[in-house]
PDB file of N, CA and C in Angstrom:
ATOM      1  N   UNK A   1       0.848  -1.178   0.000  1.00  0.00           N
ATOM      2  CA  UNK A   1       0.000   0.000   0.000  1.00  0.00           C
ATOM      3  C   UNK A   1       0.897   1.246   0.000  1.00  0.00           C
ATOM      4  N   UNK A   2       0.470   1.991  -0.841  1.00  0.00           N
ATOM      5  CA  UNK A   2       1.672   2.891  -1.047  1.00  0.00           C
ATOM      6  C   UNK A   2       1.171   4.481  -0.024  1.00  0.00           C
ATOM      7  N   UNK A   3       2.179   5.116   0.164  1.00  0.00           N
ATOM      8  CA  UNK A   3       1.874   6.550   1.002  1.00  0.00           C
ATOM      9  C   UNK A   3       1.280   7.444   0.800  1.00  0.00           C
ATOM     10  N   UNK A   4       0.293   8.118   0.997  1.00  0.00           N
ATOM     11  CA  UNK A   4      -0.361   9.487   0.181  1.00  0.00           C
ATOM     12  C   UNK A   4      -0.306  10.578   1.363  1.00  0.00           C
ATOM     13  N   UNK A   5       0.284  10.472   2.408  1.00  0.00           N
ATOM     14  CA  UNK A   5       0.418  11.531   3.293  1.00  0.00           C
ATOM     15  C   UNK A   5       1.484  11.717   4.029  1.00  0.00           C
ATOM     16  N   UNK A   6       1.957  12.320   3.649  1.00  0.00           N
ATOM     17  CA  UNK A   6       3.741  13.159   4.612  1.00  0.00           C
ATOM     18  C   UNK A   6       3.266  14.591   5.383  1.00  0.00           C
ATOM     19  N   UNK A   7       3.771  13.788   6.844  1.00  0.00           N
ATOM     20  CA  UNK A   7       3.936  15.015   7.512  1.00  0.00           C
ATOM     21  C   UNK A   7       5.586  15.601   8.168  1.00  0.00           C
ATOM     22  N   UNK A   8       5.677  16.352   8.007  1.00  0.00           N
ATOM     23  CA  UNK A   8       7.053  17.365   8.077  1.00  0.00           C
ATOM     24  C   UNK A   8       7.187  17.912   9.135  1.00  0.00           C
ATOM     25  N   UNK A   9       8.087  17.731  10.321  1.00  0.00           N
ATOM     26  CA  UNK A   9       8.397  18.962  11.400  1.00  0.00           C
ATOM     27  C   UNK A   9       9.095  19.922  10.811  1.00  0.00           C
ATOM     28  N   UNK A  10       8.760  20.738  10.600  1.00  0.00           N
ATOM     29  CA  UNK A  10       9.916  22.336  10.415  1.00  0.00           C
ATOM     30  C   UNK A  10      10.745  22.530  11.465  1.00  0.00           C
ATOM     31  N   UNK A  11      10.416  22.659  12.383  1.00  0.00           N
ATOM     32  CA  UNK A  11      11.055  22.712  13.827  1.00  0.00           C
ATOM     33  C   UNK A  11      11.238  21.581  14.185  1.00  0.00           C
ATOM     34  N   UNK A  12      12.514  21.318  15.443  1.00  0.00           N
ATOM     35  CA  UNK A  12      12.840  20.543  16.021  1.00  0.00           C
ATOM     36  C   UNK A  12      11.735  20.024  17.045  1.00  0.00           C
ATOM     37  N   UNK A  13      11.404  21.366  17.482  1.00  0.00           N
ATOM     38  CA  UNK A  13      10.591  20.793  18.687  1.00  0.00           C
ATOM     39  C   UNK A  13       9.269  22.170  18.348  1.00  0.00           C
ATOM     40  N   UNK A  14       8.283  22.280  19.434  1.00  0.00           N
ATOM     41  CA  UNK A  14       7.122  23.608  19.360  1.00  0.00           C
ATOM     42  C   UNK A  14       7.431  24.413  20.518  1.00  0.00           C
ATOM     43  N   UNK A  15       6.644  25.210  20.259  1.00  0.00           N
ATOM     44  CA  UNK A  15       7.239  26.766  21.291  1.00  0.00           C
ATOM     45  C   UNK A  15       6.422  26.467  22.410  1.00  0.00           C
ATOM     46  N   UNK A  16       5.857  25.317  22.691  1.00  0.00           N
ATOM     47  CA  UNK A  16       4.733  25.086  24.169  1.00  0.00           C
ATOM     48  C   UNK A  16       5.586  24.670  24.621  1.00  0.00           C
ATOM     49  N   UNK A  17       6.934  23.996  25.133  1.00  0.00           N
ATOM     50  CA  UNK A  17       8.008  23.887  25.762  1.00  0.00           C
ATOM     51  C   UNK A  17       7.586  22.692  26.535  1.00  0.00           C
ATOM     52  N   UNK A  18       6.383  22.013  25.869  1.00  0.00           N
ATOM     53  CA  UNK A  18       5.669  20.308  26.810  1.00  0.00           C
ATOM     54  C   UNK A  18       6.520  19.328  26.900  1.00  0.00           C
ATOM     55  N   UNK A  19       6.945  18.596  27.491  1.00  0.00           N
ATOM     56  CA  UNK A  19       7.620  17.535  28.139  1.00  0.00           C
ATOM     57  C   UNK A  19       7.808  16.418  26.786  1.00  0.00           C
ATOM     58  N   UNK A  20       6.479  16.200  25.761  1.00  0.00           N
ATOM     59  CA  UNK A  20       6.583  16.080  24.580  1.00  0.00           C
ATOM     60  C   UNK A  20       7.863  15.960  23.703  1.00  0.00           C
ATOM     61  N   UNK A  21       8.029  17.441  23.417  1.00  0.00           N
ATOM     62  CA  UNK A  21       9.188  17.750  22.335  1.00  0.00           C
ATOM     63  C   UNK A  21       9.964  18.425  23.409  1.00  0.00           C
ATOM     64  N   UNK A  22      10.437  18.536  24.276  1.00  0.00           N
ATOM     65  CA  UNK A  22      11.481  18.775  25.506  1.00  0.00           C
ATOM     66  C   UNK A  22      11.459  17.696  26.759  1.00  0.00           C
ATOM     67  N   UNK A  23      11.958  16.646  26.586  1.00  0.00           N
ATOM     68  CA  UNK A  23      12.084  15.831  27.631  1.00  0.00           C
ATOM     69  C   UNK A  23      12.798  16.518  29.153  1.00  0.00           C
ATOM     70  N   UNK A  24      13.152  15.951  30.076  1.00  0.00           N
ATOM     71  CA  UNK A  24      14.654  16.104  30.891  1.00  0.00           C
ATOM     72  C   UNK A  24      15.760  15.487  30.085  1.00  0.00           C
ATOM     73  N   UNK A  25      16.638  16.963  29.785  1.00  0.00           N
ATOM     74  CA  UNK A  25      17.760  16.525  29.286  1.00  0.00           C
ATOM     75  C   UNK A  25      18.199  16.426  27.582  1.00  0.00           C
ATOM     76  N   UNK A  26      16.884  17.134  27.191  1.00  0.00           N
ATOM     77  CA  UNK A  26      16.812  17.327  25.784  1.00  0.00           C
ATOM     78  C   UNK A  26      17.525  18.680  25.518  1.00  0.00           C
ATOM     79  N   UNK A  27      18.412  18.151  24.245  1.00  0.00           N
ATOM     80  CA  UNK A  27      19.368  19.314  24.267  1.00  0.00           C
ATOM     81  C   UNK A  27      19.010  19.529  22.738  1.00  0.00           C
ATOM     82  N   UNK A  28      18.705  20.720  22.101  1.00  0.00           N
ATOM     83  CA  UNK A  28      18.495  20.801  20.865  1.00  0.00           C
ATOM     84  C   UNK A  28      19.410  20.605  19.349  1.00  0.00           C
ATOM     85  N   UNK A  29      18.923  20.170  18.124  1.00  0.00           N
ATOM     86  CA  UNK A  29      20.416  19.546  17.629  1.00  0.00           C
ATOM     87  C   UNK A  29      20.852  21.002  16.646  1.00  0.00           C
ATOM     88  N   UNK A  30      21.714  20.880  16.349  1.00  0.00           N
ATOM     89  CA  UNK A  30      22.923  22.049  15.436  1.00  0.00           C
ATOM     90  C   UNK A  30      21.242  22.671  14.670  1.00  0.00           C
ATOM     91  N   UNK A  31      20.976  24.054  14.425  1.00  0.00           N
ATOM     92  CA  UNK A  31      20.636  24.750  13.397  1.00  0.00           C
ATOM     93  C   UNK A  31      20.535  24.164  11.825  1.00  0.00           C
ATOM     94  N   UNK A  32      21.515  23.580  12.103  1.00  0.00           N
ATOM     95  CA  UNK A  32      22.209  23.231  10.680  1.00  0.00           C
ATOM     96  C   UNK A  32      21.582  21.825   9.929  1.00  0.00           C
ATOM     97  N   UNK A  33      21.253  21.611  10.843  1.00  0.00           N
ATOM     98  CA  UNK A  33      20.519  19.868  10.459  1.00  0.00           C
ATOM     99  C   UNK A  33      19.036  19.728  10.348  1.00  0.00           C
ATOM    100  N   UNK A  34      18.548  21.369  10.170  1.00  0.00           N
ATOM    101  CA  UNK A  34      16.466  21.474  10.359  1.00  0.00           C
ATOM    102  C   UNK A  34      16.799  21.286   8.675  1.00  0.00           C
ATOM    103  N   UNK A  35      15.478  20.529   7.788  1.00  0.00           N
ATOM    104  CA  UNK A  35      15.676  20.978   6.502  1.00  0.00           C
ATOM    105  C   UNK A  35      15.368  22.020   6.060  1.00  0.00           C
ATOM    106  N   UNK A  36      15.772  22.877   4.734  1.00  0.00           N
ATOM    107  CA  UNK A  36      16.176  24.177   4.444  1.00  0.00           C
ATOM    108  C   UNK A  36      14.810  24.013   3.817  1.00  0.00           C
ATOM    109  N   UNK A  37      13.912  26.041   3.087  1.00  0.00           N
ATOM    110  CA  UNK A  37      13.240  25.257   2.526  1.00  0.00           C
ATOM    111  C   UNK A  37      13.324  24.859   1.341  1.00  0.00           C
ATOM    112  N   UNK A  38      14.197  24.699   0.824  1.00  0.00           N
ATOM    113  CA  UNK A  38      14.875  24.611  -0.587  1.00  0.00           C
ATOM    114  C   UNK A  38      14.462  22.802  -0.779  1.00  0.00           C
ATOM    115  N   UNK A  39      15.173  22.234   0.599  1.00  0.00           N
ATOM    116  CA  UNK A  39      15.008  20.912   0.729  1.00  0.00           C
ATOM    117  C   UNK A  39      13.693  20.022   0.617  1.00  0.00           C
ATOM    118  N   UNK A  40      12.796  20.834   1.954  1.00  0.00           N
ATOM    119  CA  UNK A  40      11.137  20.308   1.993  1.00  0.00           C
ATOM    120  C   UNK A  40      10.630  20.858   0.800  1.00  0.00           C
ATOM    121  N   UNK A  41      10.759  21.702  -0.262  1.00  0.00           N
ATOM    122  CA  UNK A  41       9.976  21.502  -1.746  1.00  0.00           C
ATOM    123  C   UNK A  41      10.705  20.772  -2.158  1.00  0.00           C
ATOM    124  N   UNK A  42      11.737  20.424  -2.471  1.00  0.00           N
ATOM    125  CA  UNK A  42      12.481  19.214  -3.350  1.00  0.00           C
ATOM    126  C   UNK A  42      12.014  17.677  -2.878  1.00  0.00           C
ATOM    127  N   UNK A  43      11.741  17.516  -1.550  1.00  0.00           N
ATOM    128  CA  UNK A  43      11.312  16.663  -1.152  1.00  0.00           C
ATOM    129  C   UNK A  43       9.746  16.259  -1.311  1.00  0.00           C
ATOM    130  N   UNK A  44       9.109  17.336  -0.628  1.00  0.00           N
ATOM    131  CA  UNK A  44       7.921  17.069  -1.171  1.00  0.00           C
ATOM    132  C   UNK A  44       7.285  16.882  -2.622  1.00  0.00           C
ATOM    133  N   UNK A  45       8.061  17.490  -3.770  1.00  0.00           N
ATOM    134  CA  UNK A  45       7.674  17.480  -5.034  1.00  0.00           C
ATOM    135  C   UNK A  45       8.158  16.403  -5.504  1.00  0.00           C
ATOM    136  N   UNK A  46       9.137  15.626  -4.848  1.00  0.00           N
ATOM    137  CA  UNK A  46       9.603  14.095  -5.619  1.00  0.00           C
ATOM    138  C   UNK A  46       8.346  13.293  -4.878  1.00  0.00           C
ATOM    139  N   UNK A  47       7.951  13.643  -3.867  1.00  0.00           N
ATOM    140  CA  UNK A  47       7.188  12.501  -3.227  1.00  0.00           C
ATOM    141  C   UNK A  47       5.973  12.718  -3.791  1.00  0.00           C
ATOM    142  N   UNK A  48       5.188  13.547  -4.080  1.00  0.00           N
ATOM    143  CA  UNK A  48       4.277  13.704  -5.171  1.00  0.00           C
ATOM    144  C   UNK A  48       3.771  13.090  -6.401  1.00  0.00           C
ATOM    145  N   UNK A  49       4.812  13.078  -7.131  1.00  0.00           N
ATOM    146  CA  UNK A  49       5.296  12.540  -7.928  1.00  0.00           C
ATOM    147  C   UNK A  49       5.465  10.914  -7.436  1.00  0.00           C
ATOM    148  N   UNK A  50       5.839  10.264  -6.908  1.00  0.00           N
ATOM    149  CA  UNK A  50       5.488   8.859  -6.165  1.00  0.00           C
ATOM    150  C   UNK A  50       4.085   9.126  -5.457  1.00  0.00           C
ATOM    151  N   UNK A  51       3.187   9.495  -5.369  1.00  0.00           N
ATOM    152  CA  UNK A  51       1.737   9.202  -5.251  1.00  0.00           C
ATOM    153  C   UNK A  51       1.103  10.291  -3.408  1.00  0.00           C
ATOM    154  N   UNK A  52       2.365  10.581  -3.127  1.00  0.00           N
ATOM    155  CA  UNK A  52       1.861  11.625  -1.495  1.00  0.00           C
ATOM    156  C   UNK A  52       0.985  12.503  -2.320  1.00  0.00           C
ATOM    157  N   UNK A  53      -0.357  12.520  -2.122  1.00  0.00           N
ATOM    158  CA  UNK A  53      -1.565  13.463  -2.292  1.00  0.00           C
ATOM    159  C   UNK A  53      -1.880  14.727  -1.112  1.00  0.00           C
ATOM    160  N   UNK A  54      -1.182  14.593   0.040  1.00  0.00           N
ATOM    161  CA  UNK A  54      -1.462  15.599   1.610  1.00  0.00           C
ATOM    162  C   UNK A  54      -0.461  15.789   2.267  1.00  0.00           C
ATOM    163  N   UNK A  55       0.260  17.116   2.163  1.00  0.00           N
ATOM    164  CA  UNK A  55       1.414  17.489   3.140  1.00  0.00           C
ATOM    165  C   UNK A  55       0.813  18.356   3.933  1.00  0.00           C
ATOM    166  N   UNK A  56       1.688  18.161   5.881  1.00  0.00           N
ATOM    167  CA  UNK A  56       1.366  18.953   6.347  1.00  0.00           C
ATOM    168  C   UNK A  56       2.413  18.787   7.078  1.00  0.00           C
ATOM    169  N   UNK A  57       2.654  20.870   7.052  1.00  0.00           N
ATOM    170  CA  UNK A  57       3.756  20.996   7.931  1.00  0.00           C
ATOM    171  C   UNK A  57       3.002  21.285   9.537  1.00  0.00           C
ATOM    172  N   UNK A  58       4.355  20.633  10.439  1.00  0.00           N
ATOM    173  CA  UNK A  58       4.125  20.931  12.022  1.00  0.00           C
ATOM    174  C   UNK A  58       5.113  21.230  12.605  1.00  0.00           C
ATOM    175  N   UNK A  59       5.124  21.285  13.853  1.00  0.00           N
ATOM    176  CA  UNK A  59       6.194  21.634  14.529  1.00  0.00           C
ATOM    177  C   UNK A  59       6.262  22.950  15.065  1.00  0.00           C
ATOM    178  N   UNK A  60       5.327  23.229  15.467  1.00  0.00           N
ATOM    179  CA  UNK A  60       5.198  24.274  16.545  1.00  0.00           C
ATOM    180  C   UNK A  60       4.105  25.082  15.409  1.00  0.00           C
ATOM    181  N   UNK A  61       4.694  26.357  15.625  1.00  0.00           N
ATOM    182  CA  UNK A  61       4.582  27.280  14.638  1.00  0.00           C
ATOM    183  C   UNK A  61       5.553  27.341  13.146  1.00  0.00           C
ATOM    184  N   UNK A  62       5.218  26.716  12.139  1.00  0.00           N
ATOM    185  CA  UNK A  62       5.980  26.611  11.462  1.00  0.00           C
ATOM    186  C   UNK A  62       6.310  28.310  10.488  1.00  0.00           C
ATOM    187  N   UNK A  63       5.461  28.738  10.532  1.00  0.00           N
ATOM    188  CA  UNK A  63       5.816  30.116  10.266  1.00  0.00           C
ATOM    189  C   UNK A  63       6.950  30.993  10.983  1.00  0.00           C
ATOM    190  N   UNK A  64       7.332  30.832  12.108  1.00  0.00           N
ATOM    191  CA  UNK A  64       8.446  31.311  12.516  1.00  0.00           C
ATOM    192  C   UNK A  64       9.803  31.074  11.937  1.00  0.00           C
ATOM    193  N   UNK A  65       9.821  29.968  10.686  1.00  0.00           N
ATOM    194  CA  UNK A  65      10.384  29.694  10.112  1.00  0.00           C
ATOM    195  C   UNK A  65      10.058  30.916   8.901  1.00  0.00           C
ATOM    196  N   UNK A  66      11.352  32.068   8.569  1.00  0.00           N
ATOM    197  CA  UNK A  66      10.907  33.041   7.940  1.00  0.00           C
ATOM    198  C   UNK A  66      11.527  32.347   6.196  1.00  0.00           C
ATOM    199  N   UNK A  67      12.368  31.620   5.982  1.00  0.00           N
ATOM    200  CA  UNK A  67      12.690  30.923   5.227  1.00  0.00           C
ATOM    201  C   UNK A  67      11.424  30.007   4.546  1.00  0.00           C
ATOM    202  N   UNK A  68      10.384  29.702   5.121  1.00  0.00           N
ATOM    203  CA  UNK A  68       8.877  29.232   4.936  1.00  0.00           C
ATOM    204  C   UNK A  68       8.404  29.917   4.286  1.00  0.00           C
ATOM    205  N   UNK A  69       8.334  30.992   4.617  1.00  0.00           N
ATOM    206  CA  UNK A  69       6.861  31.962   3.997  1.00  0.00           C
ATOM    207  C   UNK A  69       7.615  32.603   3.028  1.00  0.00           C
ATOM    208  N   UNK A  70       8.666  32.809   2.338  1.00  0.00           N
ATOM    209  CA  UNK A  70       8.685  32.557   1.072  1.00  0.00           C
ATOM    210  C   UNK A  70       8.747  32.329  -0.583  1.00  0.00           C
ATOM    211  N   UNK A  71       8.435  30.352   0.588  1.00  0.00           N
ATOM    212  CA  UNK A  71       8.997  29.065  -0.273  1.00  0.00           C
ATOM    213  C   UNK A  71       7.273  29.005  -0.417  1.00  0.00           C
TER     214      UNK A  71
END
């Protein structure tokens, strides 16, 4: 059965700071390793193309991502 829905964190974690996406001891990873949005359209448009019909981005507020709005 093939995939028709990808969902995407933009963010590492969300700005509610819940125990969730901040454990004890959760340390956040390098800047450098969130995908760009150069990446999540390249990604999402190949997966499309293989049959994903519904993307949705999450991860807090993904708009705080100013690199988002725009892609």
């Amino acid at each position: 059965m093939p995939f028709t829905y990808l969902r995407i964190s933009v963010t590492d974690q969300c700005q509610l700071r819940c125990t969730y996406c901040r454990p004890i001891g959760y340390r956040p990873p390098p800047a450098h390793t969130l995908l760009t949005a150069g990446e999540i359209t390249r990604l999402t448009t190949a997966l499309t193309h293989q049959g994903v019909t519904k993307v949705r981005l999450t991860g807090g507020e993904p708009l705080l991502r100013e690199d988002l709005i725009r892609s």
